[in-house]
C-alpha atoms as a PDB file:
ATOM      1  CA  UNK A   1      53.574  54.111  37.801  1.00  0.00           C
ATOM      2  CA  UNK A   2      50.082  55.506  38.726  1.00  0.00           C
ATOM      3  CA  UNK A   3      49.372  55.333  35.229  1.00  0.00           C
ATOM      4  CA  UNK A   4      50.622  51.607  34.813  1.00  0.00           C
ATOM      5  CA  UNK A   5      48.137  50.067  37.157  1.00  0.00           C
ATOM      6  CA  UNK A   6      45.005  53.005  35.068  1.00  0.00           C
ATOM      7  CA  UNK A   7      42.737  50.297  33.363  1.00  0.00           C
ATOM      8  CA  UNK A   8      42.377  52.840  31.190  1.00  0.00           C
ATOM      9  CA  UNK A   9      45.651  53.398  30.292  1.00  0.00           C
ATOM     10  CA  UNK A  10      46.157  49.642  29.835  1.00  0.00           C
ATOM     11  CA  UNK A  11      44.830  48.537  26.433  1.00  0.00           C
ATOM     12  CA  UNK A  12      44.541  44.538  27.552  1.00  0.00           C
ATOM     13  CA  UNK A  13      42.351  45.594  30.681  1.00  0.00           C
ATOM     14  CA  UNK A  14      40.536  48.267  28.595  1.00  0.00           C
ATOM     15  CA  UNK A  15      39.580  45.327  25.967  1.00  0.00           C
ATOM     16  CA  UNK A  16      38.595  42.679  28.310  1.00  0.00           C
ATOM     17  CA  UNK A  17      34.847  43.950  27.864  1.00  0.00           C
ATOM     18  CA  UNK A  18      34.707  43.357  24.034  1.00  0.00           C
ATOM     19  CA  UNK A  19      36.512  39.881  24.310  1.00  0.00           C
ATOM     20  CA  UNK A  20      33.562  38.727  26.954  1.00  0.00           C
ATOM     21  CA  UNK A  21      31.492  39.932  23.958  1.00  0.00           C
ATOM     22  CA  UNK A  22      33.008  38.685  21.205  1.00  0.00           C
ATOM     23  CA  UNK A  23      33.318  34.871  23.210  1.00  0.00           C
ATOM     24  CA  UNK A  24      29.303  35.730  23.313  1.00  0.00           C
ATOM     25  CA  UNK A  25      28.878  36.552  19.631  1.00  0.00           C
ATOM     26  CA  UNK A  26      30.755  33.211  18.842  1.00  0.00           C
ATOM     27  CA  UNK A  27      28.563  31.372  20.643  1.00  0.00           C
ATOM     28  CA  UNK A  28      25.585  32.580  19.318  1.00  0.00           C
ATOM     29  CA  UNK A  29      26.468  32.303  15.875  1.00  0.00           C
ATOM     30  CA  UNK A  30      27.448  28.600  16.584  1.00  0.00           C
ATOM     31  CA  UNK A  31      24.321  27.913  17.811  1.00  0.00           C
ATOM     32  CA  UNK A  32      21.913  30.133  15.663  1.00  0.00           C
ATOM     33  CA  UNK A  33      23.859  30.843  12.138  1.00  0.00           C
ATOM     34  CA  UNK A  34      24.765  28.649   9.346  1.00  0.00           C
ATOM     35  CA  UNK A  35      28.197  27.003   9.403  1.00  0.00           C
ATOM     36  CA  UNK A  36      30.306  24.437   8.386  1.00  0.00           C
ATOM     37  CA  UNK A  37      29.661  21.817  10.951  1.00  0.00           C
ATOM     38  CA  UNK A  38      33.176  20.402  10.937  1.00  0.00           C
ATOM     39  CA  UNK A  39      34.057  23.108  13.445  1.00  0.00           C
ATOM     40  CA  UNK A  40      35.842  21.751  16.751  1.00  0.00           C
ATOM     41  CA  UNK A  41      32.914  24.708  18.999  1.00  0.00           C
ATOM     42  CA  UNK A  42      32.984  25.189  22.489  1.00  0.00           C
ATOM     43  CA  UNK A  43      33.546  22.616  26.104  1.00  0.00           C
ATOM     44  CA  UNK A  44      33.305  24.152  29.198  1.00  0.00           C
ATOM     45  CA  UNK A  45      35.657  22.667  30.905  1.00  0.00           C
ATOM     46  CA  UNK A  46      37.764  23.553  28.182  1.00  0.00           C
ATOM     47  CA  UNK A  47      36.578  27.135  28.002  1.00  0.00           C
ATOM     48  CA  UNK A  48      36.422  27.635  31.761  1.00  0.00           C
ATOM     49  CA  UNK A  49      40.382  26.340  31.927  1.00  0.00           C
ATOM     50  CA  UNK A  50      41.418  28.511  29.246  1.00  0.00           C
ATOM     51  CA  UNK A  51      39.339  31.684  31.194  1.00  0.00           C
ATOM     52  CA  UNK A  52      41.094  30.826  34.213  1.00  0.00           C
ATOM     53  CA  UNK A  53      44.324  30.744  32.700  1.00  0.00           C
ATOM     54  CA  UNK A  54      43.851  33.981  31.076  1.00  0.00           C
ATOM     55  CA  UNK A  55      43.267  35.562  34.545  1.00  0.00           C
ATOM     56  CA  UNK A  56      45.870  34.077  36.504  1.00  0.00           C
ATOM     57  CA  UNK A  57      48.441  35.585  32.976  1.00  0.00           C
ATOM     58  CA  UNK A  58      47.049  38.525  33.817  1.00  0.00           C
ATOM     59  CA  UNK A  59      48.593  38.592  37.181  1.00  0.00           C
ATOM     60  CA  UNK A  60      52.004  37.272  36.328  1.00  0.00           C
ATOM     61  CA  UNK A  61      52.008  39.444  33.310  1.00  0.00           C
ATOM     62  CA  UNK A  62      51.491  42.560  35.391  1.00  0.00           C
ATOM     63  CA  UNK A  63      54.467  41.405  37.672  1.00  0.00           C
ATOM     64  CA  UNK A  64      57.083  40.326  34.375  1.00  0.00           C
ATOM     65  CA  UNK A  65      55.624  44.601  33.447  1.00  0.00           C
ATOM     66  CA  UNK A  66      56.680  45.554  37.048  1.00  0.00           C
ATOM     67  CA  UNK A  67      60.165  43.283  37.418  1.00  0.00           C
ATOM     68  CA  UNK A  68      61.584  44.156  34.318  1.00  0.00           C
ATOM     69  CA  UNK A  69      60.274  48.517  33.939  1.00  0.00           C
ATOM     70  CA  UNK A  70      63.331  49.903  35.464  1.00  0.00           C
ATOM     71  CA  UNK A  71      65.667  47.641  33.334  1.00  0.00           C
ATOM     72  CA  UNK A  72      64.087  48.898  30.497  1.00  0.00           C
ATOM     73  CA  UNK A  73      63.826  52.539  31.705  1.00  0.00           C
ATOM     74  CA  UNK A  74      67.540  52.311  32.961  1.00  0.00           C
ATOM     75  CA  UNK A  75      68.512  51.066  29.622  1.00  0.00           C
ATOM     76  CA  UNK A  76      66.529  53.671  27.376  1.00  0.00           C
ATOM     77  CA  UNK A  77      67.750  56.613  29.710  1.00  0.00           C
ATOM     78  CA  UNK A  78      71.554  55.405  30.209  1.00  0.00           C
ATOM     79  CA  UNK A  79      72.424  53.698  27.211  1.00  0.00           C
ATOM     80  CA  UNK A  80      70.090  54.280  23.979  1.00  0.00           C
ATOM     81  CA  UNK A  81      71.941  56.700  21.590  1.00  0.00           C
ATOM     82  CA  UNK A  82      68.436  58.591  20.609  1.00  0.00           C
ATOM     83  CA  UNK A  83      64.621  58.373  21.581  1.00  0.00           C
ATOM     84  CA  UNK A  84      61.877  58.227  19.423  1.00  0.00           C
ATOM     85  CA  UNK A  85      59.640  61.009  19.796  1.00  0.00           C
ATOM     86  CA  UNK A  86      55.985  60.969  21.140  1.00  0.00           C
ATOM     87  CA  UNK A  87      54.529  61.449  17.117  1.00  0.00           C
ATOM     88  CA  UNK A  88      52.133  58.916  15.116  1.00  0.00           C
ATOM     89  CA  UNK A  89      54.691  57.736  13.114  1.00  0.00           C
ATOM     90  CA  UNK A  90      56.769  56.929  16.082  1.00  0.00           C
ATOM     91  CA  UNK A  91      54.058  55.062  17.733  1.00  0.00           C
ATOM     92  CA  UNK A  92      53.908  52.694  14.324  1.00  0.00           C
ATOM     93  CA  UNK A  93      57.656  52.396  14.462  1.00  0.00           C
ATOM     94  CA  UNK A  94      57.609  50.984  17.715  1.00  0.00           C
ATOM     95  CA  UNK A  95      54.051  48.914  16.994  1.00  0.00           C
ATOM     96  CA  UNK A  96      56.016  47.130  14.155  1.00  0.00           C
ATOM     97  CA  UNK A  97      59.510  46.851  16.264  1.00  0.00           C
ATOM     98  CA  UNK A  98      57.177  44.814  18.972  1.00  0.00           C
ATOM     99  CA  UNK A  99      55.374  42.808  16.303  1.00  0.00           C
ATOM    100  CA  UNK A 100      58.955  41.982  14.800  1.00  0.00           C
ATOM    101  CA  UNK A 101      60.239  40.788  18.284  1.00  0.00           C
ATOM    102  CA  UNK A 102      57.315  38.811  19.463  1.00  0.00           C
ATOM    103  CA  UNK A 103      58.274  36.922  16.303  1.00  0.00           C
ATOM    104  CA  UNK A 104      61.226  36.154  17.199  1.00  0.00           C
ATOM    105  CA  UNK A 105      60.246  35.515  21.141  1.00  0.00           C
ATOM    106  CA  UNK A 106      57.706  33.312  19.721  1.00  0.00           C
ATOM    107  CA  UNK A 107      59.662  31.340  17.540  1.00  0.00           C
ATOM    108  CA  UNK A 108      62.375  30.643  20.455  1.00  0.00           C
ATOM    109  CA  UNK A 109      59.788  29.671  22.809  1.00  0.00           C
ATOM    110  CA  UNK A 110      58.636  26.821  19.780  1.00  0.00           C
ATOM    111  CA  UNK A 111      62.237  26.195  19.033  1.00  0.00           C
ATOM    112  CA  UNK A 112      63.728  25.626  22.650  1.00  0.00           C
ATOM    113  CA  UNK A 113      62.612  23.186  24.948  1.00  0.00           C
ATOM    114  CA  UNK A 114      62.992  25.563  27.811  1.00  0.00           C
ATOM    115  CA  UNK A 115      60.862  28.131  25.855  1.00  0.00           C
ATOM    116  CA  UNK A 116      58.317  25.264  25.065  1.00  0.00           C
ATOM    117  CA  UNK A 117      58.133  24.325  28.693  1.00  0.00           C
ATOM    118  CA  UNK A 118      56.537  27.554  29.159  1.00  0.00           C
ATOM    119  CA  UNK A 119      54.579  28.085  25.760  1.00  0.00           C
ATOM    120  CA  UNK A 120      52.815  24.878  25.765  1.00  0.00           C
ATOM    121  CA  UNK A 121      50.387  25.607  27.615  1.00  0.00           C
ATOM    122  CA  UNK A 122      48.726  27.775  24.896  1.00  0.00           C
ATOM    123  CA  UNK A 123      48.719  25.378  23.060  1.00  0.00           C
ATOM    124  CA  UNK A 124      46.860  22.277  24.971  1.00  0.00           C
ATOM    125  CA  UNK A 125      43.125  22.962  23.727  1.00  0.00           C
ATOM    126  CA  UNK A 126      42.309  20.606  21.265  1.00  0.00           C
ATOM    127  CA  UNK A 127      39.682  23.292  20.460  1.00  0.00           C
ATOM    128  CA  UNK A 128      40.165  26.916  18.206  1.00  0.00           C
ATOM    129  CA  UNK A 129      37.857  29.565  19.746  1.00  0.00           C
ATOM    130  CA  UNK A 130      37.501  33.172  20.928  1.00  0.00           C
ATOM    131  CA  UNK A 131      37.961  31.310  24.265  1.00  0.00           C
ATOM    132  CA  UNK A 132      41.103  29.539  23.965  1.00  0.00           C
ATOM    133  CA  UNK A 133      42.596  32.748  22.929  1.00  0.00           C
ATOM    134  CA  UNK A 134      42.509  33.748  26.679  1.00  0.00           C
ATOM    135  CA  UNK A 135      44.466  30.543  27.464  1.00  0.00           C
ATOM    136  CA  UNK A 136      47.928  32.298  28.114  1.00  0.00           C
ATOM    137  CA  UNK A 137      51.306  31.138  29.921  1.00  0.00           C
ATOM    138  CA  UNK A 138      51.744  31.742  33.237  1.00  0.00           C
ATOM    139  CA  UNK A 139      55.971  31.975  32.253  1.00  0.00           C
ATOM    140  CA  UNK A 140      56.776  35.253  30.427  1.00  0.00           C
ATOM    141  CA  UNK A 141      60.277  35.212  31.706  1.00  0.00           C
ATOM    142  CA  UNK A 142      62.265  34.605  28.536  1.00  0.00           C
ATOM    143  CA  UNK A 143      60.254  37.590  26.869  1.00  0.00           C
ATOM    144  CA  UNK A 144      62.559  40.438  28.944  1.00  0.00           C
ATOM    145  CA  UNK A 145      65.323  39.354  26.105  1.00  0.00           C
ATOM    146  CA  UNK A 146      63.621  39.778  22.958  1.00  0.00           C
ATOM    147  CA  UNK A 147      61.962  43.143  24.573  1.00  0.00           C
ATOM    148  CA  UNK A 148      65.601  44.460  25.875  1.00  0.00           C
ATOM    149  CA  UNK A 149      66.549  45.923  22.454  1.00  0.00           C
ATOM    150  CA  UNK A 150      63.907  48.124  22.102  1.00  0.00           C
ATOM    151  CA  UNK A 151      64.648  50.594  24.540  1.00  0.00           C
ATOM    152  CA  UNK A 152      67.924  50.416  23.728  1.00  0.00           C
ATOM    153  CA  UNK A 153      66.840  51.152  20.102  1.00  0.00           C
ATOM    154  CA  UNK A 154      65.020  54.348  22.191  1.00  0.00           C
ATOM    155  CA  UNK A 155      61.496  53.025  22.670  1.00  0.00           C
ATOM    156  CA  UNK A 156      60.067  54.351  25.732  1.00  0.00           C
ATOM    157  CA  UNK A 157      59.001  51.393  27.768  1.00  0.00           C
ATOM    158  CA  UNK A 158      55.824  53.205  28.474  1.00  0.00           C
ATOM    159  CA  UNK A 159      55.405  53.531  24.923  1.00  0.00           C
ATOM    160  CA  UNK A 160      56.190  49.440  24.192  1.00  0.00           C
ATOM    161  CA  UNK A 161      53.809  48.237  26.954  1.00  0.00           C
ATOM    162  CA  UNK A 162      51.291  49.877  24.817  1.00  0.00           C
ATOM    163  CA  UNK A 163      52.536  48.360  21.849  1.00  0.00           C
ATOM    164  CA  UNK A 164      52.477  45.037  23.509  1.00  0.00           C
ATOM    165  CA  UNK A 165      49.161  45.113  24.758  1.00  0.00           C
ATOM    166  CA  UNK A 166      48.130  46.185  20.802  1.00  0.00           C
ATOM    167  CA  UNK A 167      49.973  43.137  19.506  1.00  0.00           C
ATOM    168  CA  UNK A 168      47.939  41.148  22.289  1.00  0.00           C
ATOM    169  CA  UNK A 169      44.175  42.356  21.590  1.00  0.00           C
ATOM    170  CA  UNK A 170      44.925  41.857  17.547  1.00  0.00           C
ATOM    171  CA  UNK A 171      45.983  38.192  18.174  1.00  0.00           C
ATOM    172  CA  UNK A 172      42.452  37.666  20.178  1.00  0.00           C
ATOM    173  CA  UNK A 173      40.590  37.958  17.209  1.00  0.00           C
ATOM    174  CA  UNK A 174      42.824  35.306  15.020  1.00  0.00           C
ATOM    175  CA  UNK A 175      41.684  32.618  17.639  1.00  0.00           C
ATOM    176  CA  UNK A 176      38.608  31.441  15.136  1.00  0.00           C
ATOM    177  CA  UNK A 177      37.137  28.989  12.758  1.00  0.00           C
ATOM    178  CA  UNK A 178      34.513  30.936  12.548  1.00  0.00           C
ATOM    179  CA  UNK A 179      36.015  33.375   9.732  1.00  0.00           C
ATOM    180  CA  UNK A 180      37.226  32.007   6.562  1.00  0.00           C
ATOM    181  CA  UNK A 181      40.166  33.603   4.200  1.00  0.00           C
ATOM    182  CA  UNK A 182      39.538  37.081   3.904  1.00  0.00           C
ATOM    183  CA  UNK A 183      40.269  39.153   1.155  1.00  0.00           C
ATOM    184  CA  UNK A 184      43.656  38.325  -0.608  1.00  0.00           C
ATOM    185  CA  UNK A 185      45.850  41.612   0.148  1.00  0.00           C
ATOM    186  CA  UNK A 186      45.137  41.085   3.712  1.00  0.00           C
ATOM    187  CA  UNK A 187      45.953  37.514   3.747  1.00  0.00           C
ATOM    188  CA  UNK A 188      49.233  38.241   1.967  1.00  0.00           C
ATOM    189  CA  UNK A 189      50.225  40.972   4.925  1.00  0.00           C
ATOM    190  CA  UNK A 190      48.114  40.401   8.410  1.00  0.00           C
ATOM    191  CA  UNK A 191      48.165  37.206  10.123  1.00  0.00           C
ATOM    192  CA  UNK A 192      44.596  35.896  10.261  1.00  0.00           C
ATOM    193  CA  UNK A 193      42.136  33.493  11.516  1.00  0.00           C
ATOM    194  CA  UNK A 194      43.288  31.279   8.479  1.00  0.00           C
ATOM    195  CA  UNK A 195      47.033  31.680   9.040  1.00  0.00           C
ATOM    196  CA  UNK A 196      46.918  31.452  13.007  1.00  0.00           C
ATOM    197  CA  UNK A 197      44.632  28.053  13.125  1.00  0.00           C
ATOM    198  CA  UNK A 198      47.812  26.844  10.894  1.00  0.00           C
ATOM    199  CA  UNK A 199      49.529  27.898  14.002  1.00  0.00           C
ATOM    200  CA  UNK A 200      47.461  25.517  16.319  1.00  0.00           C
ATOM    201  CA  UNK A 201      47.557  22.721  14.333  1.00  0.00           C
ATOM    202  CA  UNK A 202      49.362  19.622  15.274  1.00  0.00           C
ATOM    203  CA  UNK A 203      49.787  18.089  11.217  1.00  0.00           C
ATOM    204  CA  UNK A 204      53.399  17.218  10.762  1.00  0.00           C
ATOM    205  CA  UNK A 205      52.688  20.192   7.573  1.00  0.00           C
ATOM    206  CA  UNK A 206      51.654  22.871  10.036  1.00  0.00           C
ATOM    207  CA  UNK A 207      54.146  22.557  12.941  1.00  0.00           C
ATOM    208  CA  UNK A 208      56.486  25.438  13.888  1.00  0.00           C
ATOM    209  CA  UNK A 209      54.752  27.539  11.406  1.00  0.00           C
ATOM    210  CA  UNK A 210      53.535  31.220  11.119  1.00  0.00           C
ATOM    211  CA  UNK A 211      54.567  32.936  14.480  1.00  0.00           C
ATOM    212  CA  UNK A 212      53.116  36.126  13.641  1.00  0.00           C
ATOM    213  CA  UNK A 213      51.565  38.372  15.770  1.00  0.00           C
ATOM    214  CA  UNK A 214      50.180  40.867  13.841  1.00  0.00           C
ATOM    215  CA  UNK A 215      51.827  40.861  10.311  1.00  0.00           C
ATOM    216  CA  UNK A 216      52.249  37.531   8.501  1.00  0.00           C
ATOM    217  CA  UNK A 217      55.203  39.221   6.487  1.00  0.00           C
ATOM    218  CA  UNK A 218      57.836  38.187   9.028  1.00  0.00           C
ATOM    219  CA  UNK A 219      56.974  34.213   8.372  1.00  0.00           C
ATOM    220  CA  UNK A 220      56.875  35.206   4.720  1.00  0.00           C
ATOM    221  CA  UNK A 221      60.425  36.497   4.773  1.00  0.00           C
ATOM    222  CA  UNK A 222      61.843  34.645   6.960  1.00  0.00           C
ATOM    223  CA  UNK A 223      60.824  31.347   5.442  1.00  0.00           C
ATOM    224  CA  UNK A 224      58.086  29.910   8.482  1.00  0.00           C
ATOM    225  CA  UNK A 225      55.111  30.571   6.789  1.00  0.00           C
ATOM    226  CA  UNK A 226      52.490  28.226   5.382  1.00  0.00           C
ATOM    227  CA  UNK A 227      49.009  27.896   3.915  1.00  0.00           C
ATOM    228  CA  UNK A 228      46.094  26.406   5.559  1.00  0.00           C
ATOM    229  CA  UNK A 229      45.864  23.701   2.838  1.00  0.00           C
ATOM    230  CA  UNK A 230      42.783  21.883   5.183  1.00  0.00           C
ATOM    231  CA  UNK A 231      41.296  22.086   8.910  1.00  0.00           C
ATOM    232  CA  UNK A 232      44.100  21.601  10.995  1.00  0.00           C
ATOM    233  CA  UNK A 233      43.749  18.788  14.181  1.00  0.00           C
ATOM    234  CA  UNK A 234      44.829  20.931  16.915  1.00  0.00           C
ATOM    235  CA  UNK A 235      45.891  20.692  20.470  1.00  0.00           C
ATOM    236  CA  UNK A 236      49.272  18.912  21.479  1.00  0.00           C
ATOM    237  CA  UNK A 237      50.936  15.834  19.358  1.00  0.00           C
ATOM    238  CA  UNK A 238      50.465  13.811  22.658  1.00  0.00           C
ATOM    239  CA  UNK A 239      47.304  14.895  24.590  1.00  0.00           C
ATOM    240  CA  UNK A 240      46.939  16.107  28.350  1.00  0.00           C
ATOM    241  CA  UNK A 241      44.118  14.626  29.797  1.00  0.00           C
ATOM    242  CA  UNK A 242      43.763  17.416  32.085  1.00  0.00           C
ATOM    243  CA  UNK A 243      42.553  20.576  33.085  1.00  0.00           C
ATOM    244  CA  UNK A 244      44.551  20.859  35.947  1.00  0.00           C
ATOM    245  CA  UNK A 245      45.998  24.475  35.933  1.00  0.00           C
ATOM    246  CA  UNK A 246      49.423  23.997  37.571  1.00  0.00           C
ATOM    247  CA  UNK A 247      49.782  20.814  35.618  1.00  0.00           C
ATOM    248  CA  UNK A 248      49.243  22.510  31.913  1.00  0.00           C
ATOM    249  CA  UNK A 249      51.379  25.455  33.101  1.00  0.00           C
ATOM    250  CA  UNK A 250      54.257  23.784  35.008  1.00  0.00           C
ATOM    251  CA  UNK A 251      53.564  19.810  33.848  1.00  0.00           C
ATOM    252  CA  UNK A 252      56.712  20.252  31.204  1.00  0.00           C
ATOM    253  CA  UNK A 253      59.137  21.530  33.490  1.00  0.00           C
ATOM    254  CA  UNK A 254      59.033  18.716  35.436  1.00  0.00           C
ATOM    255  CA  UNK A 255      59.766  16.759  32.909  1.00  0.00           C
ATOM    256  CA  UNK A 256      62.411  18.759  31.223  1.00  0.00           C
ATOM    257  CA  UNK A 257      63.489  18.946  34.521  1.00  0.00           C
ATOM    258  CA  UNK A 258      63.701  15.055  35.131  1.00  0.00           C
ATOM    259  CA  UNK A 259      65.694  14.969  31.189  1.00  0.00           C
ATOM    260  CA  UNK A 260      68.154  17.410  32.818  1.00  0.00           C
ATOM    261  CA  UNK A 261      68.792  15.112  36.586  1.00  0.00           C
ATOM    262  CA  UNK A 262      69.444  12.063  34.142  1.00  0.00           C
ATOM    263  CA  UNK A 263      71.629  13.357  31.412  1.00  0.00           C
ATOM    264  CA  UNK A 264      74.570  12.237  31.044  1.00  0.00           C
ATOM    265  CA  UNK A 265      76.886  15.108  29.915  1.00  0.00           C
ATOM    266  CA  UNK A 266      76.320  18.967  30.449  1.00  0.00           C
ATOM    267  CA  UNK A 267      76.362  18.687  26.545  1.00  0.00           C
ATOM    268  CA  UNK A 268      72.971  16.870  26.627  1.00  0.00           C
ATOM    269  CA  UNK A 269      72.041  19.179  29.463  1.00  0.00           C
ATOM    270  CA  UNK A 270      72.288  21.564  26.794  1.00  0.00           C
ATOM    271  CA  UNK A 271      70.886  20.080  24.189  1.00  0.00           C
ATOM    272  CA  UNK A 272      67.382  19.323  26.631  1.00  0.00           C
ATOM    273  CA  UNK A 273      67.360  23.400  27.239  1.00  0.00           C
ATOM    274  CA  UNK A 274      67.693  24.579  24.109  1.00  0.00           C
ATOM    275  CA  UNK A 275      67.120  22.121  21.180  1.00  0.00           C
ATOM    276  CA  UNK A 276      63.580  21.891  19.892  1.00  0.00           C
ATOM    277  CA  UNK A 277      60.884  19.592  22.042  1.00  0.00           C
ATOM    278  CA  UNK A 278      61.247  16.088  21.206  1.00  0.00           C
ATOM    279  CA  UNK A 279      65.016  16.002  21.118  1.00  0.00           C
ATOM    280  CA  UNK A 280      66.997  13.328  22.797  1.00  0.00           C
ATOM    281  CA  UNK A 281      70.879  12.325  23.138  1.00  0.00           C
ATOM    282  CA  UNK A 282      70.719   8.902  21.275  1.00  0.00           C
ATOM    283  CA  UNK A 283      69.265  10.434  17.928  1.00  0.00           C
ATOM    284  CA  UNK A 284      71.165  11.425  15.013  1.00  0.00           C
ATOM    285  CA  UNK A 285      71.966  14.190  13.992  1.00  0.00           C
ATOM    286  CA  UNK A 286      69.837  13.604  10.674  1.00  0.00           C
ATOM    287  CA  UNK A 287      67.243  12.895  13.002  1.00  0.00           C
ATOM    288  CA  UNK A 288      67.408  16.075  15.299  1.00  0.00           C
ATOM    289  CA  UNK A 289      66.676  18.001  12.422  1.00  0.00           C
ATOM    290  CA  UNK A 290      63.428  16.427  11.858  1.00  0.00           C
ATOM    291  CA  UNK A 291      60.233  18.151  12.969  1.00  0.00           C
ATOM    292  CA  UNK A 292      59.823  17.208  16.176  1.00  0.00           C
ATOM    293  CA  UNK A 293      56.492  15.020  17.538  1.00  0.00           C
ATOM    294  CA  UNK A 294      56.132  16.579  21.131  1.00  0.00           C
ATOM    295  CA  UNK A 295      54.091  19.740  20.616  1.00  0.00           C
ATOM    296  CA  UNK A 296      51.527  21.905  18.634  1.00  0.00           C
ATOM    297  CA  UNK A 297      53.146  24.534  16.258  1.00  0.00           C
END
């Protein structure tokens, strides 16, 4: 545990410095170097709620780390059949394990309205920068189930923080318009600036597309992925109007909450948790399919 709260044993804390700088080299090259000018920039407000919500994830990331370590010790002592050892190649097992199940965390938390509810908020800059990269949920809660498998699959939790924290500082750097398509291999394996602001965008073409953390192979294979075919619009379908913290973190729940006191079945209760955002009782069930109109992808 000593080593848990050792900055430099953390790599998220030990990369804080070079994303201060990197926000700083963004700027400067927006205001000094030649670019398209059909790029959305930087607001301050905008910046300085995405900073703030970056800090305060950093605090109830730390305590998702601390509530859920002895599950996942208890389960990769008691219960895995075999543990990987502490090699290189085990290290890029388990980096690729994580990067396979943030996938699938991510594309719940898109795909459920109870996952949305706490996701959202990531989304609700209308603006693609270094900067909104810091502006993280507050709600990691449903991540404990797409993590639990991996020390069961004997990956030390130790071992997967680190691997998490990886997966983390490489999505950072994706957060850009700054950076056009990069070389063609790397396009067709990495998720990058071009694939992630895809990701952001609220075009009926780009929603619930290319979850990928760090490789975009899982959206290749697994049929989510998509071009960026031209500058996305991003931010929300519907925008917030605020930067109020505890409204862009917790604003959804209240009204998921408010779908859930007036449903009329346990069925629709159901269907309000864990259909996609946007879904309602009274439409079909040609509609429901539909890509849905209440969120960014």
């Amino acid at each position: 545990m000593k080593d848990f709260f050792d900055p430099t044993q953390n790599p998220v804390g030990f990369a804080i410095p070079f994303f201060i700088l990197t926000i700083v080299l963004e700027l400067a090259a927006l205001k000094w170097l030649d670019h398209d000018d059909n790029v959305t920039g930087y607001a301050f407000k905008d910046a300085r709620t995405s900073i703030l919500m970056g800090l305060g994830s950093l605090v109830t990331t730390t305590l998702f780390k601390l509530a859920f370590f002895w599950l996942f010790v208890l389960v990769y002592e008691q219960v895995a059949p075999w543990h990987l050892p502490n090699t290189w190649w085990a290290f890029l097992v388990t980096l690729l394990a994580v990067d396979l199940s943030y996938y699938w965390q991510h594309r719940f938390v898109h795909r459920a309205r109870v996952g949305w509810a706490a996701h959202q908020a990531h989304h609700s800059s209308e603006f693609m920068n270094f900067g909104t990269a810091l502006r993280q949920k507050w709600n990691p809660w449903f991540d404990v189930f797409f993590l639990l498998p991996l020390p069961l699959l004997g990956v030390s939790p130790g071992v997967m923080y680190v691997g998490l924290g990886v997966n983390l500082i490489f999505q950072f750097f994706v957060h850009t318009e700054m950076v056009d398509r990069l070389p063609r291999p790397i396009e067709l394996v990495f998720n990058t600036p071009s694939h992630h602001r895809v990701h952001h965008g609220s075009d009926p073409i780009y929603l619930d597309r290319n979850y990928a953390g760090i490789l975009i192979v899982w959206d290749r294979m697994f049929g989510t992925f998509q071009p960026e075919l031209h500058r996305p619009r991003y931010g929300l379908t519907h925008s917030v109007d605020t930067y109020n913290l505890l409204t862009l973190e917790y604003g959804h729940y209240a009204d998921l909450w408010q779908d859930l006191r007036t449903a009329g079945s346990w069925r629709d209760r159901l269907g309000y948790l864990f259909r996609p955002p946007g879904w309602a009782p009274e439409r079909s069930a040609a509609t429901a399919t539909e890509p849905v109109v209440e969120r960014a992808s």
